[in-house]
C-alpha atoms as a PDB file:
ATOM      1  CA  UNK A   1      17.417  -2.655  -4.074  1.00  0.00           C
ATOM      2  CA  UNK A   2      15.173  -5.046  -5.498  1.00  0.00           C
ATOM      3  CA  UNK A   3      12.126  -2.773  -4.797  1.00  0.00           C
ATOM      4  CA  UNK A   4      13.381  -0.037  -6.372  1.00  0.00           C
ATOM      5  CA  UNK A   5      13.792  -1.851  -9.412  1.00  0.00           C
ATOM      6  CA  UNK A   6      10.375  -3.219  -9.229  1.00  0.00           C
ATOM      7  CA  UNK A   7       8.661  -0.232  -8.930  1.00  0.00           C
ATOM      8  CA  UNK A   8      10.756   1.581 -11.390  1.00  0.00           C
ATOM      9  CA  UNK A   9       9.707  -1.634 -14.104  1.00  0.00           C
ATOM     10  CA  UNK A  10       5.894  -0.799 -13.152  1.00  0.00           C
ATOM     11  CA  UNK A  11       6.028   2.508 -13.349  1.00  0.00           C
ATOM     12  CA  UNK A  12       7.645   2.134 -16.732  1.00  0.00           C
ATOM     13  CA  UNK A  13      10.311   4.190 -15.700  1.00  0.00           C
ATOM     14  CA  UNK A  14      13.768   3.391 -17.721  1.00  0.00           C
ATOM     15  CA  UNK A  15      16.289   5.418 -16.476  1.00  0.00           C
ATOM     16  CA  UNK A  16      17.534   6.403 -13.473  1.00  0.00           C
ATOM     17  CA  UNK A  17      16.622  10.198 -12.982  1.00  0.00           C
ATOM     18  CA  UNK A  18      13.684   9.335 -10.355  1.00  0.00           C
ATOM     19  CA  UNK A  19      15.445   6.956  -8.346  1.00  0.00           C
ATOM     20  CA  UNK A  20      15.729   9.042  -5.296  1.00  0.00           C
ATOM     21  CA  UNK A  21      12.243  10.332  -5.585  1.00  0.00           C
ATOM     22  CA  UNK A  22      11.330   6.238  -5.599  1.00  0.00           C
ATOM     23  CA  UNK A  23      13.407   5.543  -2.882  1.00  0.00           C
ATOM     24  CA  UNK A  24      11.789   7.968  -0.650  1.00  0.00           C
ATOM     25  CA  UNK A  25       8.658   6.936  -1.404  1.00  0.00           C
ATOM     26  CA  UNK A  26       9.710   3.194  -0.719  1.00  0.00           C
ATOM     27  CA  UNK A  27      11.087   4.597   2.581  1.00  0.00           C
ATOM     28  CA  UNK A  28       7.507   6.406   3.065  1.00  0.00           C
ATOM     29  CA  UNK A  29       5.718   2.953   2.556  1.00  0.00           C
ATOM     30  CA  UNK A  30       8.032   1.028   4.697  1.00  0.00           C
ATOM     31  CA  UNK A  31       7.532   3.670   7.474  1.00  0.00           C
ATOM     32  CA  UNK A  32       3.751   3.295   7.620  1.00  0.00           C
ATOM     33  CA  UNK A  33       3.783  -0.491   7.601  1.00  0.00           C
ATOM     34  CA  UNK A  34       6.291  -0.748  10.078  1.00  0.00           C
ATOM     35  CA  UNK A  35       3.783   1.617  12.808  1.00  0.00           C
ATOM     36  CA  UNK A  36       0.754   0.600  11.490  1.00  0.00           C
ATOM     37  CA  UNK A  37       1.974  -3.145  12.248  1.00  0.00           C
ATOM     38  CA  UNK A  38       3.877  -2.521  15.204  1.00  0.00           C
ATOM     39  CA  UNK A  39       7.532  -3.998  13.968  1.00  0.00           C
ATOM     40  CA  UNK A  40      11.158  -2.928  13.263  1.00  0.00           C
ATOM     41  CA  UNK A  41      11.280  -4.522   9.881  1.00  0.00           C
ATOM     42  CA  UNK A  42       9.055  -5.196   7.142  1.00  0.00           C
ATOM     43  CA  UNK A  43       9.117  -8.786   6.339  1.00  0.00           C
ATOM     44  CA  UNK A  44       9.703 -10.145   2.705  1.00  0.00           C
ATOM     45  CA  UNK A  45       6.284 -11.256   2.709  1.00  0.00           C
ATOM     46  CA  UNK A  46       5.290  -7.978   2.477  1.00  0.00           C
ATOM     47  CA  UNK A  47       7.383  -6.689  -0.844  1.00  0.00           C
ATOM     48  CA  UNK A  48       4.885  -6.815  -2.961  1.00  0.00           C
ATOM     49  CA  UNK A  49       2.593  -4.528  -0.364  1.00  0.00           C
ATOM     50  CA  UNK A  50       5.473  -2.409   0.414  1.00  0.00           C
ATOM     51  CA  UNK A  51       5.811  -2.153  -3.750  1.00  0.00           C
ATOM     52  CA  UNK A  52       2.345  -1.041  -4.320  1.00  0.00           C
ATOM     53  CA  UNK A  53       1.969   1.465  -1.672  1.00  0.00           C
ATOM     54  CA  UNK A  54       5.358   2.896  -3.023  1.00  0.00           C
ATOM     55  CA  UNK A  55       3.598   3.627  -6.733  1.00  0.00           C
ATOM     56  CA  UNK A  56       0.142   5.019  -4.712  1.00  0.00           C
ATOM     57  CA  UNK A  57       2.589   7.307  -2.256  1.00  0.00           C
ATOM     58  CA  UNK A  58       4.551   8.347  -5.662  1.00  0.00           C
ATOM     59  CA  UNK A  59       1.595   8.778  -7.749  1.00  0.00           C
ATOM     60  CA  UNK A  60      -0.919  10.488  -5.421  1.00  0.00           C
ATOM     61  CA  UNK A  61       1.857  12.539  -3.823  1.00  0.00           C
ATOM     62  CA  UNK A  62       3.568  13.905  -6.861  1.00  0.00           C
ATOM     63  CA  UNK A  63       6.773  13.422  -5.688  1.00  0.00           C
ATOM     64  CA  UNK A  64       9.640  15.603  -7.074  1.00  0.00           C
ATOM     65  CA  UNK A  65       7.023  18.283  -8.686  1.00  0.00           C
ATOM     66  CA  UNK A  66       7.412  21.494  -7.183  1.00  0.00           C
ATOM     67  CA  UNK A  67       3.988  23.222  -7.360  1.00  0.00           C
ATOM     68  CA  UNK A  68       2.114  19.724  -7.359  1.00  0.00           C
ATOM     69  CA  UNK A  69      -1.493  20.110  -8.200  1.00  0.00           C
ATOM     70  CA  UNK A  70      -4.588  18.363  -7.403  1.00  0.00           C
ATOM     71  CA  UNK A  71      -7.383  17.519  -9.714  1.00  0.00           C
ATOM     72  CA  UNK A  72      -9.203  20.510 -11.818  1.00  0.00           C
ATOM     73  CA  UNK A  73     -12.327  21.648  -9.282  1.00  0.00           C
ATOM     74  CA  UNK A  74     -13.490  24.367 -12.025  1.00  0.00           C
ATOM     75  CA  UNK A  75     -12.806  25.872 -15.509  1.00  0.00           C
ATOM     76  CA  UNK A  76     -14.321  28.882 -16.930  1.00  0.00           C
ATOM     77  CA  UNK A  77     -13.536  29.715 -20.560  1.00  0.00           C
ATOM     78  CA  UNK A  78     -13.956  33.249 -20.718  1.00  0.00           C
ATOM     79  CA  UNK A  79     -10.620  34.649 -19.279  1.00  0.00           C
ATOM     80  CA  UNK A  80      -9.697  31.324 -18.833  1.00  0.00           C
ATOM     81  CA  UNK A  81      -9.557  30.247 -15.244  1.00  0.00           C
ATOM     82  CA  UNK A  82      -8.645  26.865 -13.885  1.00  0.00           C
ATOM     83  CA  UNK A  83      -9.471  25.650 -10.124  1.00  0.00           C
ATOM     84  CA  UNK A  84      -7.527  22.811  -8.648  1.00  0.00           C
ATOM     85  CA  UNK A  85      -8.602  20.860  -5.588  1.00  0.00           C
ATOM     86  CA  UNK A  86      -6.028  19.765  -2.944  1.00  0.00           C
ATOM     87  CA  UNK A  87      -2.983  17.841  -3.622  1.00  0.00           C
ATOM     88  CA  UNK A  88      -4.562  14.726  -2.149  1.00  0.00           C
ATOM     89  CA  UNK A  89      -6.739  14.827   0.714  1.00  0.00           C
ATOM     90  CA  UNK A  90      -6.175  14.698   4.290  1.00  0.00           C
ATOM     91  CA  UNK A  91      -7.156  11.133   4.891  1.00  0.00           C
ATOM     92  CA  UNK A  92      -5.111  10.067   2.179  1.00  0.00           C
ATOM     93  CA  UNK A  93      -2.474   7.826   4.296  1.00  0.00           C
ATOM     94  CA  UNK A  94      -5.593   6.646   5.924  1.00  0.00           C
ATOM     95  CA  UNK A  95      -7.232   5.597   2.797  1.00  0.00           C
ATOM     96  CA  UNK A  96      -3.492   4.019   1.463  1.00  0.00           C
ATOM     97  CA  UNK A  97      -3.719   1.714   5.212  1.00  0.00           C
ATOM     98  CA  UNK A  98      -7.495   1.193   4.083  1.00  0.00           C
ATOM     99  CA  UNK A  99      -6.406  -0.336   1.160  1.00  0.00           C
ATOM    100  CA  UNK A 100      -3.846  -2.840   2.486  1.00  0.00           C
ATOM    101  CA  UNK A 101      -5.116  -3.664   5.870  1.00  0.00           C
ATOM    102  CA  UNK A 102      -6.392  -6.910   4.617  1.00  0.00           C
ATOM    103  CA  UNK A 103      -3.162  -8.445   4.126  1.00  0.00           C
ATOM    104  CA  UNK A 104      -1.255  -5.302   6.951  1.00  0.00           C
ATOM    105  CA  UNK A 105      -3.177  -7.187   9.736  1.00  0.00           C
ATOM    106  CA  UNK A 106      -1.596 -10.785   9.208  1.00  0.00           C
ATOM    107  CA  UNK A 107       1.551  -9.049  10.570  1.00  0.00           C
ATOM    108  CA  UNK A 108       0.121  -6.420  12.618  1.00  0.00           C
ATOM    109  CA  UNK A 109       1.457  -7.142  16.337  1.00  0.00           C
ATOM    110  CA  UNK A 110      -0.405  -5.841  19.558  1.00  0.00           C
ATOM    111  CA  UNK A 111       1.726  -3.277  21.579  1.00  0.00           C
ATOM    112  CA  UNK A 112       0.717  -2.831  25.555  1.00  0.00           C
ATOM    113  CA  UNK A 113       1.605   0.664  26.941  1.00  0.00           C
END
């Protein structure tokens, strides 16, 4: 579990409280490289990729919070009301594959249905 290690160190994350909340999003990662490029495994090549798109999914996703919220749309003082947005939008994984194809495409293999 090299990975997890890695992401833990770069998240600055010292103990080990989050580790299954890392893990899944290391399992999240690995599962959208492994259909976006058409294979069974992801290749070492790719840890690094697999690593950052880990800390995006965990970041962006709020993993673990219950009541994750998005980014503050509106804030009125009197009364005091605050608007959130939407967790993350619904392109999101889109945008994540955006981000990556560059270096998702040396490994992406053609399928024929």
């Amino acid at each position: 579990m090299a990975e997890l290690e890695d992401v833990k160190t770069l998240l600055g994350i010292t103990d080990d409280t989050k580790d299954d909340l890392i893990q899944f999003a290391l399992y999240d990662a690995a599962e959208i490289i492994r259909s976006y490029c058409n294979i069974s495994v992801v290749p070492d090549d790719l840890d690094s990729t697999l690593i950052r798109m880990a800390i995006e999914i965990f970041r962006s996703e709020q993993i673990g919070t219950e009541k994750p919220t998005g980014s503050v749309m509106s804030i009125h003082e009197g009364d005091t009301q605050i608007t959130y947005g939407a967790q993350y939008d619904a392109a999101y994984k889109e945008s994540l594959l955006k981000n990556h194809a560059k270096i998702l495409n040396r490994f992406r293999r053609v399928v024929f249905r």
